[in-house]
N, C-alpha and C. Protein backbone atom coordinates (compact mmCIF):
# COMPACT_ATOMS: atom_id res chain seq x y z
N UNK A 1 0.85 -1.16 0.00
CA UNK A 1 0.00 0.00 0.00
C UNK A 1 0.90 1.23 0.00
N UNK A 2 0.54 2.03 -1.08
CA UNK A 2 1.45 3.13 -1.27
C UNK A 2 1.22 3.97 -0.17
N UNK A 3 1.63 5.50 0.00
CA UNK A 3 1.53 6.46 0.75
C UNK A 3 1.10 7.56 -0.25
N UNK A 4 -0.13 8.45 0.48
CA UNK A 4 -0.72 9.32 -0.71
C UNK A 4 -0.89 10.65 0.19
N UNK A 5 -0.01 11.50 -0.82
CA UNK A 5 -0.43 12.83 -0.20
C UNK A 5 -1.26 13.35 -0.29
N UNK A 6 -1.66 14.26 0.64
CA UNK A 6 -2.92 15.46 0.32
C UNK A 6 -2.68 16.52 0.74
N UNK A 7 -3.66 17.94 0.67
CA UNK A 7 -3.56 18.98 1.29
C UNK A 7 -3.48 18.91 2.95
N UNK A 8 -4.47 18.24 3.72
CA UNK A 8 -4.39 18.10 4.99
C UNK A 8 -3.15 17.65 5.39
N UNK A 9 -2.91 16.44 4.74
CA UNK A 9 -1.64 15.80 5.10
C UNK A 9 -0.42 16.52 4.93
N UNK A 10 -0.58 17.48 4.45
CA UNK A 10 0.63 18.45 3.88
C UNK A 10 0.81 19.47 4.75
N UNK A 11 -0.10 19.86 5.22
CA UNK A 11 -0.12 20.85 6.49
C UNK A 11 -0.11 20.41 7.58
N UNK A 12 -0.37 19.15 7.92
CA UNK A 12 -0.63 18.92 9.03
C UNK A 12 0.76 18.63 10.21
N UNK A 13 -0.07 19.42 11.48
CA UNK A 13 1.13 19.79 12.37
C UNK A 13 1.91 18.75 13.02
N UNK A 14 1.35 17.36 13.10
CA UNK A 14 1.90 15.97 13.47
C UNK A 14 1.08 14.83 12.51
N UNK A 15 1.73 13.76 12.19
CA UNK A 15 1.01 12.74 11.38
C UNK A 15 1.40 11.61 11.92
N UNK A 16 0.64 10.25 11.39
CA UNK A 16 1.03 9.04 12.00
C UNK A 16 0.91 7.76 11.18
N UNK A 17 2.22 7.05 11.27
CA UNK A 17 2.35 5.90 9.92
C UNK A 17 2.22 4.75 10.67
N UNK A 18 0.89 4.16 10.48
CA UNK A 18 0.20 3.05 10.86
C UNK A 18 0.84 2.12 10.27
N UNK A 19 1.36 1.09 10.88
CA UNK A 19 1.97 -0.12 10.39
C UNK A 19 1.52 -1.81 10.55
N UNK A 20 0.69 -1.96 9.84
CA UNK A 20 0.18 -3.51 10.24
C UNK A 20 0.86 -4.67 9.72
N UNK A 21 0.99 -5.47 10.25
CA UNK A 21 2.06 -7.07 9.89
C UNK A 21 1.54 -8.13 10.65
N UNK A 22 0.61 -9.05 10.07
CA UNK A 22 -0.14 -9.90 10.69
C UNK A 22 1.20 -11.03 9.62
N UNK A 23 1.88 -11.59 11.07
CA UNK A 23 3.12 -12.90 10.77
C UNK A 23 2.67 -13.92 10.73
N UNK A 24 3.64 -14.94 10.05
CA UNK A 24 2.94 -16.45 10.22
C UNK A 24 3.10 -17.06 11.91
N UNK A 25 2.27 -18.18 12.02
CA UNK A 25 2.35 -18.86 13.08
C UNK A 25 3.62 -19.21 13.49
N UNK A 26 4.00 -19.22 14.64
CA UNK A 26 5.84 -19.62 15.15
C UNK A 26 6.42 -18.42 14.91
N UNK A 27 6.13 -17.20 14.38
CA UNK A 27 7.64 -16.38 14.23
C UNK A 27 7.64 -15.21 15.35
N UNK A 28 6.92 -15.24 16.50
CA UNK A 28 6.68 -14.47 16.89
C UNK A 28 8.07 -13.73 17.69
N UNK A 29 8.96 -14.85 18.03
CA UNK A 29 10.04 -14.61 18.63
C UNK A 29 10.96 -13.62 17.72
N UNK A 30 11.26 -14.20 16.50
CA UNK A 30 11.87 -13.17 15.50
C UNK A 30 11.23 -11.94 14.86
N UNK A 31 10.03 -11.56 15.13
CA UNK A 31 9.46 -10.75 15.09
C UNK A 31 9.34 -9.92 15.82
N UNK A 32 9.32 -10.03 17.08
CA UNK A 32 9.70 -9.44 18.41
C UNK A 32 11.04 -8.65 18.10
N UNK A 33 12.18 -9.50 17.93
CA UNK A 33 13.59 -9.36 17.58
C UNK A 33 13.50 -8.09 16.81
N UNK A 34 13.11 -8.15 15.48
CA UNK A 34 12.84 -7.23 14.74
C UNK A 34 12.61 -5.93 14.58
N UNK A 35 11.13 -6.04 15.89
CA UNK A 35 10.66 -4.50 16.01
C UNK A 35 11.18 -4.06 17.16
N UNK A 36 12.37 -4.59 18.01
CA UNK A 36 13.09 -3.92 18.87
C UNK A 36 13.99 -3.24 18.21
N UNK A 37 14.50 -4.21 17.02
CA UNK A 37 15.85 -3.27 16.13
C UNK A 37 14.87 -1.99 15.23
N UNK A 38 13.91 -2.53 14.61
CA UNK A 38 13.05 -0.74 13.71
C UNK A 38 12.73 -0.09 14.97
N UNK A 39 12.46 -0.12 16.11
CA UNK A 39 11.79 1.01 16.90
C UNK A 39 13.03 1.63 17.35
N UNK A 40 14.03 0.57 17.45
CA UNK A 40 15.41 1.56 17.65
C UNK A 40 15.59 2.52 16.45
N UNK A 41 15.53 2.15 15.54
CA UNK A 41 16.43 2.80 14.55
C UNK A 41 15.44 4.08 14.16
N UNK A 42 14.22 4.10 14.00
CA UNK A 42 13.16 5.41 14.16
C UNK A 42 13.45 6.22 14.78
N UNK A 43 13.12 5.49 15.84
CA UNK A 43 14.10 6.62 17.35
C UNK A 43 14.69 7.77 16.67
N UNK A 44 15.75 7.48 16.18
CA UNK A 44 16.65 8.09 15.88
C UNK A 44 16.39 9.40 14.83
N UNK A 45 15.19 9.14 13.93
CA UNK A 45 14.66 9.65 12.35
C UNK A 45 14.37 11.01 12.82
N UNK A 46 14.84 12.11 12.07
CA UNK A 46 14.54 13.26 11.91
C UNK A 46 12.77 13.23 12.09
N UNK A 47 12.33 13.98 12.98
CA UNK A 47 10.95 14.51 13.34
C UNK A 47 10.10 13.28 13.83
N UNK A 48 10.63 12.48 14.49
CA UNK A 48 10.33 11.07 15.47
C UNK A 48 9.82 11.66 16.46
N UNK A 49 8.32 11.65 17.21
CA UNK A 49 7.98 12.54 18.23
C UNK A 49 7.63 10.65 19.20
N UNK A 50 7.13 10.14 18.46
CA UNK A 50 6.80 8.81 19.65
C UNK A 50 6.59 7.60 18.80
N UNK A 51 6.03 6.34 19.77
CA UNK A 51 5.41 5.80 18.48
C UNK A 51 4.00 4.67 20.01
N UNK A 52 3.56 3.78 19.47
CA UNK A 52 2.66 3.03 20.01
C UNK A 52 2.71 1.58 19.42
N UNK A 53 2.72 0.58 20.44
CA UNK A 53 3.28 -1.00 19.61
C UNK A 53 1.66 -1.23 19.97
N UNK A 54 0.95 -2.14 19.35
CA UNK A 54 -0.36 -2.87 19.63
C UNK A 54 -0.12 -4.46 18.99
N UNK A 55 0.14 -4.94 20.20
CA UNK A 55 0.30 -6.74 20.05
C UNK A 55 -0.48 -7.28 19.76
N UNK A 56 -0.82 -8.62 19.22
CA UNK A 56 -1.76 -9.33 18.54
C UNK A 56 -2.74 -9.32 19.81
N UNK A 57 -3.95 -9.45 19.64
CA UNK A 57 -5.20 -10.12 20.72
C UNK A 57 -5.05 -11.56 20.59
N UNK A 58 -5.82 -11.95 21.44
CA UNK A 58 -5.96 -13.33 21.82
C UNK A 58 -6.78 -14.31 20.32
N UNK A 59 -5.27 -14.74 19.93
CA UNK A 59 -6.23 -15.58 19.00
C UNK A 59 -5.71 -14.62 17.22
N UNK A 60 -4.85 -13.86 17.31
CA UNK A 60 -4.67 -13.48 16.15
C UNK A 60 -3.29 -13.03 15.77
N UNK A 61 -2.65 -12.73 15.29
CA UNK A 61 -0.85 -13.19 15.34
C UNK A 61 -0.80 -11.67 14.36
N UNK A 62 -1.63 -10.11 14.06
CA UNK A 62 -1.44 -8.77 14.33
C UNK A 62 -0.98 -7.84 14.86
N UNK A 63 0.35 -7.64 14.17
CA UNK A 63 0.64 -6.15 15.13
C UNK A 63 0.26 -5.00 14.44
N UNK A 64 0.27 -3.69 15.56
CA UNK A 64 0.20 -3.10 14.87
C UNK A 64 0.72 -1.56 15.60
N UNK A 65 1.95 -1.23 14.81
CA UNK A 65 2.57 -0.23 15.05
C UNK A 65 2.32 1.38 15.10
N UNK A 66 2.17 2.24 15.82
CA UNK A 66 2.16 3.59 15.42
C UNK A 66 2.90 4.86 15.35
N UNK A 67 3.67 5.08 14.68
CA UNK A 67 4.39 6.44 14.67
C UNK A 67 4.59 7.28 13.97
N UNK A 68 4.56 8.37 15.50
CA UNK A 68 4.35 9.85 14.99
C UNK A 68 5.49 10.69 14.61
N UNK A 69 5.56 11.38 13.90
CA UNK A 69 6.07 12.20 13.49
C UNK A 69 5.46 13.67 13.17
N UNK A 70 6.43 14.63 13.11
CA UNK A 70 6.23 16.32 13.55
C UNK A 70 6.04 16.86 12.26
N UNK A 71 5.82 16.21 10.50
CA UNK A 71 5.46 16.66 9.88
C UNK A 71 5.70 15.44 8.84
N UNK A 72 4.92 15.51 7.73
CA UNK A 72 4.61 14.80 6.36
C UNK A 72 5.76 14.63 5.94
N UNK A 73 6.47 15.53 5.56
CA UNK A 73 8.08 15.40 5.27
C UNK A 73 9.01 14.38 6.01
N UNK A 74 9.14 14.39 7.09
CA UNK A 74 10.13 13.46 7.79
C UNK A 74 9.27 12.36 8.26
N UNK A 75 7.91 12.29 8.16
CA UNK A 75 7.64 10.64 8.17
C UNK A 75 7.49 10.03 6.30
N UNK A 76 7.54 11.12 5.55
CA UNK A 76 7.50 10.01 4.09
C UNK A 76 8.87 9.84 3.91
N UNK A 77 10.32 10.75 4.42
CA UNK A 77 11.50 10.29 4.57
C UNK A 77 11.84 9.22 5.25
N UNK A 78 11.24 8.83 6.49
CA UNK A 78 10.95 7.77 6.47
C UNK A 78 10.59 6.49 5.83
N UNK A 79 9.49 6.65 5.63
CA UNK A 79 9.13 5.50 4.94
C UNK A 79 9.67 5.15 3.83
N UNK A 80 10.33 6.17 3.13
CA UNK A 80 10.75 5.75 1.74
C UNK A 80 12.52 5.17 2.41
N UNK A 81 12.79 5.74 3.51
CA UNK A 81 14.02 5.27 3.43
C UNK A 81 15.23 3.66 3.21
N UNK A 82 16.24 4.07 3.02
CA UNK A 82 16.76 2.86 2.30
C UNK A 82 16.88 1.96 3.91
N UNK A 83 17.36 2.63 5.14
CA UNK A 83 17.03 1.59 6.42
C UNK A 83 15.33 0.93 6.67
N UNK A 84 14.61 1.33 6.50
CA UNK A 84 13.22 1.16 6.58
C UNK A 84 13.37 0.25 5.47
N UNK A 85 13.36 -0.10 4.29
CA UNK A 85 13.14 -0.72 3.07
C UNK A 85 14.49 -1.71 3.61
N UNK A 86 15.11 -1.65 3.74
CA UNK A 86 16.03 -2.55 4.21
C UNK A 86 15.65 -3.39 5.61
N UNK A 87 15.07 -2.98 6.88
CA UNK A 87 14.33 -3.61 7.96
C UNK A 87 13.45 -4.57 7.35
N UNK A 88 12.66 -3.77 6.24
CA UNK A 88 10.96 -4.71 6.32
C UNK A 88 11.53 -6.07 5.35
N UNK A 89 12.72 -5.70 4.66
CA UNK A 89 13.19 -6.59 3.73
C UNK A 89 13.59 -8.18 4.21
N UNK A 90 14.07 -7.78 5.65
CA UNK A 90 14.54 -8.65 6.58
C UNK A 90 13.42 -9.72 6.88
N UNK A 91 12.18 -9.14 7.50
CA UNK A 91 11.38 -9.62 8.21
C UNK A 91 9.81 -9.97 6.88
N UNK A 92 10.28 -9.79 5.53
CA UNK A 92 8.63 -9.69 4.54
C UNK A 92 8.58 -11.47 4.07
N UNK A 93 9.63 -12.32 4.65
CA UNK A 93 9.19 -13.46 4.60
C UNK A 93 7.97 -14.34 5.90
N UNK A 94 8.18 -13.58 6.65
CA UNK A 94 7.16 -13.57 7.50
C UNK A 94 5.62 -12.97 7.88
N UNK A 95 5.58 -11.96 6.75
CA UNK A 95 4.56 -11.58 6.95
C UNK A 95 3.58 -12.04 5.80
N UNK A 96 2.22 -12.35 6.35
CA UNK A 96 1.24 -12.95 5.73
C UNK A 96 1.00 -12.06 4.30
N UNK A 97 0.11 -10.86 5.44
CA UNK A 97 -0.18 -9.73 3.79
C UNK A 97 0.82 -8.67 3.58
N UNK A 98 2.10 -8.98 3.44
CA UNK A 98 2.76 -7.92 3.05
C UNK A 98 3.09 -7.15 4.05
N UNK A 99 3.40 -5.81 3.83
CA UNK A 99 4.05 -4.48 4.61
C UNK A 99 3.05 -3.53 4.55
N UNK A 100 1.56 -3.64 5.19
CA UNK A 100 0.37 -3.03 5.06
C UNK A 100 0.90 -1.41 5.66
N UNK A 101 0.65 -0.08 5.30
CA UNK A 101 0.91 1.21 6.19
C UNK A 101 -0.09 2.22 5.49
N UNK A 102 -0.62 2.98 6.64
CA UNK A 102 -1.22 3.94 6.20
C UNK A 102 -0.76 5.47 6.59
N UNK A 103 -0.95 6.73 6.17
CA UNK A 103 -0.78 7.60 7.01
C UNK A 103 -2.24 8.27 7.71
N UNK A 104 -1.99 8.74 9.38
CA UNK A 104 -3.30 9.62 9.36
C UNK A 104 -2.83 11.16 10.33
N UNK A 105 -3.79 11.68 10.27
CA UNK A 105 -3.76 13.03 10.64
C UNK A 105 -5.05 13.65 11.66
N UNK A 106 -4.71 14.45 12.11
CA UNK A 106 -5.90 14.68 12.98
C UNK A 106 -6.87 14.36 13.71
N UNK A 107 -8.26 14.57 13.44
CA UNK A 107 -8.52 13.84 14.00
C UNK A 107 -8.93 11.85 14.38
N UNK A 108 -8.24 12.05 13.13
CA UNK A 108 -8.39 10.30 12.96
C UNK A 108 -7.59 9.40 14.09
N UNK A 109 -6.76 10.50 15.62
CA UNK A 109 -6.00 9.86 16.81
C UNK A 109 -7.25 9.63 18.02
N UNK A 110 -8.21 10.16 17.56
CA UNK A 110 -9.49 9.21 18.47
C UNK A 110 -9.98 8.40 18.04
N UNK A 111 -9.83 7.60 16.77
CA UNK A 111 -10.30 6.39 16.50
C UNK A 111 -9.27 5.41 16.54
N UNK A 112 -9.66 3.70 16.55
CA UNK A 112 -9.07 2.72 16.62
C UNK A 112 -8.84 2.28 14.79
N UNK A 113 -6.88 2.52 15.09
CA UNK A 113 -6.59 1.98 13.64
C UNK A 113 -7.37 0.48 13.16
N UNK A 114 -7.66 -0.06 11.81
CA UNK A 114 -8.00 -0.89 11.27
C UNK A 114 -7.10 -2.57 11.63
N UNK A 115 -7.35 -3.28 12.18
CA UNK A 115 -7.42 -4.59 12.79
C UNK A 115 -6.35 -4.67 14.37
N UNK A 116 -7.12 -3.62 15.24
CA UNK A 116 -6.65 -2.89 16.48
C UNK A 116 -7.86 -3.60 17.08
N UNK A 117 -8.56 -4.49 18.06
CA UNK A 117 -9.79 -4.56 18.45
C UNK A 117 -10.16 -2.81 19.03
N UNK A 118 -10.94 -2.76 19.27
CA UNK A 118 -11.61 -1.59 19.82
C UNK A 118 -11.49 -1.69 21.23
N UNK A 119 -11.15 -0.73 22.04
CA UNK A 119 -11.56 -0.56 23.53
C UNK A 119 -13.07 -0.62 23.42
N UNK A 120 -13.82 -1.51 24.54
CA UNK A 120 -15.09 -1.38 25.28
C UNK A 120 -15.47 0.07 25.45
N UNK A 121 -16.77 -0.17 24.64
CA UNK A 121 -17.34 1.12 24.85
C UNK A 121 -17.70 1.89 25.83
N UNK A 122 -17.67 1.23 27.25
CA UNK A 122 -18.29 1.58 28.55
C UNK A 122 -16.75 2.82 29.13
N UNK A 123 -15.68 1.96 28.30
CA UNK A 123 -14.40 2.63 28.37
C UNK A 123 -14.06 4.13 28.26
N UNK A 124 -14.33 3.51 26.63
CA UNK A 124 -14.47 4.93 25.77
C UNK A 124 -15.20 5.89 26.26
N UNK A 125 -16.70 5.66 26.82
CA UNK A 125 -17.34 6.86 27.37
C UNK A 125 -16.74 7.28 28.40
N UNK A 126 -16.38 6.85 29.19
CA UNK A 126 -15.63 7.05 30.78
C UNK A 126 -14.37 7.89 30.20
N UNK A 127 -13.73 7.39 29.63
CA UNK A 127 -12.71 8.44 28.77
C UNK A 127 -13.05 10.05 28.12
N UNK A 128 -14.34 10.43 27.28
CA UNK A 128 -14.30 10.90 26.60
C UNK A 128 -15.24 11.59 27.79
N UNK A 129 -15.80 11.68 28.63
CA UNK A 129 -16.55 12.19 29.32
C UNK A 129 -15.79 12.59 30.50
N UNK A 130 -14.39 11.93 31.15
CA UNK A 130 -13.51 12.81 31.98
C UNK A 130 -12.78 13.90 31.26
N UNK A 131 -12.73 13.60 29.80
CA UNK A 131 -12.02 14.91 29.34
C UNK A 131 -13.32 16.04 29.09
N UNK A 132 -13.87 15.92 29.04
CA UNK A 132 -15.16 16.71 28.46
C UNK A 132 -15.62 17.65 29.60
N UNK A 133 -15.77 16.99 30.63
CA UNK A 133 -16.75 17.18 31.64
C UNK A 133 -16.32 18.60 32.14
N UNK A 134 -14.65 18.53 32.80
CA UNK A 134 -13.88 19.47 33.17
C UNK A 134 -13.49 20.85 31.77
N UNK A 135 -13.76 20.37 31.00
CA UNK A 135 -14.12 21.48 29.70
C UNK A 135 -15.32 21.94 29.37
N UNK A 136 -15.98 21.55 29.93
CA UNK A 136 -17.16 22.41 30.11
C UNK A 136 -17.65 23.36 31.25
N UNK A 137 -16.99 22.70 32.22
CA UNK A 137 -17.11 23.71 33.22
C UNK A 137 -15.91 24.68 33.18
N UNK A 138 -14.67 24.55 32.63
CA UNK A 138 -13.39 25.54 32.79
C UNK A 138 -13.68 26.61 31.11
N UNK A 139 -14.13 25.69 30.15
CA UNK A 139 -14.23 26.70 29.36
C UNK A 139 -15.03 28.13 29.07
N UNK A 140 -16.52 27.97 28.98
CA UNK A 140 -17.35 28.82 29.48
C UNK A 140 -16.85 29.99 30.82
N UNK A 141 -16.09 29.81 31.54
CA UNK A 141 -15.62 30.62 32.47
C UNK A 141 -14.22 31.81 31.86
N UNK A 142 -13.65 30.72 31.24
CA UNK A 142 -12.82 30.91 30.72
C UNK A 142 -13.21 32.49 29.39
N UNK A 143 -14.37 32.07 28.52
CA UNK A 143 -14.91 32.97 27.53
C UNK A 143 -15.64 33.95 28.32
N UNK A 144 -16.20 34.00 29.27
CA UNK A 144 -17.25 34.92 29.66
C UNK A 144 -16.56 35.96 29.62
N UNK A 145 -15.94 36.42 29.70
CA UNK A 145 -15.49 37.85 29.36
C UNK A 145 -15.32 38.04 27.79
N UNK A 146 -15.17 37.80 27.48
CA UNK A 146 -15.25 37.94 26.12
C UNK A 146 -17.05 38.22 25.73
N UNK A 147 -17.52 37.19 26.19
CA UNK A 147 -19.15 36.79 25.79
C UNK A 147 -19.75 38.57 25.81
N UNK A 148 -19.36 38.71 27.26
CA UNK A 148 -19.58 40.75 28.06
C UNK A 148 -19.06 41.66 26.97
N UNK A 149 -17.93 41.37 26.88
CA UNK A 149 -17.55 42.35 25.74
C UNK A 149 -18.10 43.01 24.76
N UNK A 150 -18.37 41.77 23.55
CA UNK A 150 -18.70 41.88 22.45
C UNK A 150 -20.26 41.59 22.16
N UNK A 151 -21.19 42.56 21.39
CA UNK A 151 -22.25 42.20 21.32
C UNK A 151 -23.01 40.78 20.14
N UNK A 152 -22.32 40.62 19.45
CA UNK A 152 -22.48 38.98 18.66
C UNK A 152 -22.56 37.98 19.58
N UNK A 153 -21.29 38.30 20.19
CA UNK A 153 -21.00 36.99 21.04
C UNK A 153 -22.06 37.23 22.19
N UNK A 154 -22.86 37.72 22.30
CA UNK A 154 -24.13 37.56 23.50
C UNK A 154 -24.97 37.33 23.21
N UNK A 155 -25.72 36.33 21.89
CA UNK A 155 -26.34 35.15 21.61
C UNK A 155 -26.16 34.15 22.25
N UNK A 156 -26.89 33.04 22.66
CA UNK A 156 -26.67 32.00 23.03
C UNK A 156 -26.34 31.17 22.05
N UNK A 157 -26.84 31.07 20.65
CA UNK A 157 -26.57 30.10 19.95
C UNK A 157 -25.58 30.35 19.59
N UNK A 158 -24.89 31.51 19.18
CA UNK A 158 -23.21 31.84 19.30
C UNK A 158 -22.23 31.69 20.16
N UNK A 159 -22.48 31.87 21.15
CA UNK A 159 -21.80 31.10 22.45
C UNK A 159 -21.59 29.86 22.56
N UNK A 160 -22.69 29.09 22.45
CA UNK A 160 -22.64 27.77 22.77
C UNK A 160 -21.67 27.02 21.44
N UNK A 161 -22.17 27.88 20.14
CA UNK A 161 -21.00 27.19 18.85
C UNK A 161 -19.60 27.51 19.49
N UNK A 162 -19.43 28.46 20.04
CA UNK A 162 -17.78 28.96 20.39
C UNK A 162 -17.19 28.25 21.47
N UNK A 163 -18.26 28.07 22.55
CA UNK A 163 -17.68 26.93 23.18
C UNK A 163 -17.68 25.66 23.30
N UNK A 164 -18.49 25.20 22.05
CA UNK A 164 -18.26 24.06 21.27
C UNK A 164 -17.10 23.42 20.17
N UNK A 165 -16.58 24.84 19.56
CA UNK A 165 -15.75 24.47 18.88
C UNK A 165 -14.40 24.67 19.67
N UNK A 166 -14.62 25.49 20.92
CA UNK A 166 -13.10 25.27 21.39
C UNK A 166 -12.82 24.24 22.07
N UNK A 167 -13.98 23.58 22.66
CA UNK A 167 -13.44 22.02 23.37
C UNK A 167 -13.25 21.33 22.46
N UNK A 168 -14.11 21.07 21.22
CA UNK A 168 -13.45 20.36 20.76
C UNK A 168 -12.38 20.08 19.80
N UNK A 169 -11.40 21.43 19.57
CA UNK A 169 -10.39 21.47 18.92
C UNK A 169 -9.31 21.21 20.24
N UNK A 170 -9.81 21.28 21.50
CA UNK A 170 -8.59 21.13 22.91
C UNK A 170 -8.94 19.67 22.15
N UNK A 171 -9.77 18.93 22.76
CA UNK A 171 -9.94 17.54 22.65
C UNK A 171 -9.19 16.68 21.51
N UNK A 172 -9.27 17.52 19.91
CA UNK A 172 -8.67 16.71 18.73
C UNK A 172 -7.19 16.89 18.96
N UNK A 173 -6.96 18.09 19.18
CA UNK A 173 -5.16 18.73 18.82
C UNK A 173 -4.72 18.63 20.36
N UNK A 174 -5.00 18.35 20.90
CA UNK A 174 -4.51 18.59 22.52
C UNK A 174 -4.45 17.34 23.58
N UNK A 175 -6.06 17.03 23.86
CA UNK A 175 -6.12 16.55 24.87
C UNK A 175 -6.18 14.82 24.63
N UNK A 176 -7.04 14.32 23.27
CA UNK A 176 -7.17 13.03 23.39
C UNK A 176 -6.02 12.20 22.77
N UNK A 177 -4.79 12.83 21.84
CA UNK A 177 -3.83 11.99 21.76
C UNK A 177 -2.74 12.15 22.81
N UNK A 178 -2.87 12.95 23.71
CA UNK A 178 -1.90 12.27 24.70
C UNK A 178 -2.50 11.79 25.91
N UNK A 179 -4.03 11.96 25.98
CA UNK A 179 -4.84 11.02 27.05
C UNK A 179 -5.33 9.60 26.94
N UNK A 180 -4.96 9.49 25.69
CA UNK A 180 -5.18 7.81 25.01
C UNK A 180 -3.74 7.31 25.05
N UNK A 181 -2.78 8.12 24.99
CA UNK A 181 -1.26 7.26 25.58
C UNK A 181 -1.29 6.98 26.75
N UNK A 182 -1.47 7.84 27.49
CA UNK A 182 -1.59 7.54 28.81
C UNK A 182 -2.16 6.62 29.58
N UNK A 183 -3.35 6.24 28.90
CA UNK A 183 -4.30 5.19 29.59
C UNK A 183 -4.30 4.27 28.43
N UNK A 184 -3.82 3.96 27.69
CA UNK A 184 -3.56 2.87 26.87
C UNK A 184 -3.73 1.43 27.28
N UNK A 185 -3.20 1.08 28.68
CA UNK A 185 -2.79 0.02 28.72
C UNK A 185 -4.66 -0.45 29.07
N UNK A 186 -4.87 0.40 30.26
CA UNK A 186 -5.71 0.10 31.08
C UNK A 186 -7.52 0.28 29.73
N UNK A 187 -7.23 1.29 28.51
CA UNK A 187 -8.29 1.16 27.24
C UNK A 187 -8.37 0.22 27.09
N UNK A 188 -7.16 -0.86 26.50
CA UNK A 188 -7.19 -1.80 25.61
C UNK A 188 -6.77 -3.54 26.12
N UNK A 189 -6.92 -3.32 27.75
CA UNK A 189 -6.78 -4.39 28.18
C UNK A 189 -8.14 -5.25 28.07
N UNK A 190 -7.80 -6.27 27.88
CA UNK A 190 -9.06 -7.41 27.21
C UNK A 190 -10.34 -7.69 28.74
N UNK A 191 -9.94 -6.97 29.59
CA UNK A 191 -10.76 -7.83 31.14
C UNK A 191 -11.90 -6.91 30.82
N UNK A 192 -13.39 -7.54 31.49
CA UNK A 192 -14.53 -6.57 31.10
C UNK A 192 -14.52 -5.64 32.44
């Protein structure tokens, strides 16, 4: 799967190269091996901000890798690079479908990449409702002076868009990709 640019993707202030490799049965040990030596060597890549490993679930032999990078440029230098093309070269006898990768941007870091099981939804709400909750009460406080100020902004239905769109640009660009690292383990652990 190639890599395809766009306008968003071109601007965009961090991006992320989804990496899926569902291996054959038995290789898991050399596969392991593997993505200790590529996560080292990323590390290292011009505009490397993090990355996220997601191990197979119970019953399916899927990984699936995520990393970010600080702009379009130094993650397609990446990917095109001759160490990267040289890593996957190592390890593409093992993989079932190939060297699957996508790129994404924005807000596509609150959804679950494609063959990731999903966190429990009871989760997700409990998540998306501790970030929320405290933004609704800090933001509105936060604008009311402004609201006094200006006479537009002392509509309600204008207000409520303004402090609608500022939580949820905290929430896309701010708050939920580094509050989904954080609680990662405890999202996507399999116990109900």
């Amino acid at each position: 799967m190639g890599i395809e640019s766009n306008l968003d993707i071109d601007q965009a202030k961090s991006v992320a190269f989804i990496i899926t490799h569902t291996i054959k049965e038995g290789e898991e040990e050399r596969y392991e091996a593997w993505l200790s030596d590529i996560l080292s060597l990323v590390s290292r890549a011009p505009g490397y901000l993090g990355r996220e490993v997601f191990r197979p679930a119970q019953g399916t032999r899927t990984y699936t890798s995520i990393l970010r990078f600080d702009t379009y440029h130094n993650l397609n230098a990446w990917a095109h690079s001759d160490d990267r093309k040289s890593m996957v070269s190592r390890v593409s006898d093992l993989l079932t479908k190939g060297d699957v990768h996508e790129v994404r941007t924005g807000v596509d870091f609150w959804f679950t990449p494609q063959y990731i099981k999903p966190p429990k939804s009871w989760k997700q709400f409990l998540l998306v409702l501790s970030a929320i909750y405290p933004l609704t009460l800090i933001i509105p406080y936060l604008l009311n002076p402004l609201f006094g100020a200006t006479g537009p902004l002392q509509f309600p239905l204008v207000k409520a868009l303004l402090i609608a769109a500022v939580i949820v640009a905290l929430m896309t660009f701010v708050i939920m990709p580094r509050y989904t690292r954080l609680v990662k383990r405890w999202l996507y652990e399999e116990t109900d």
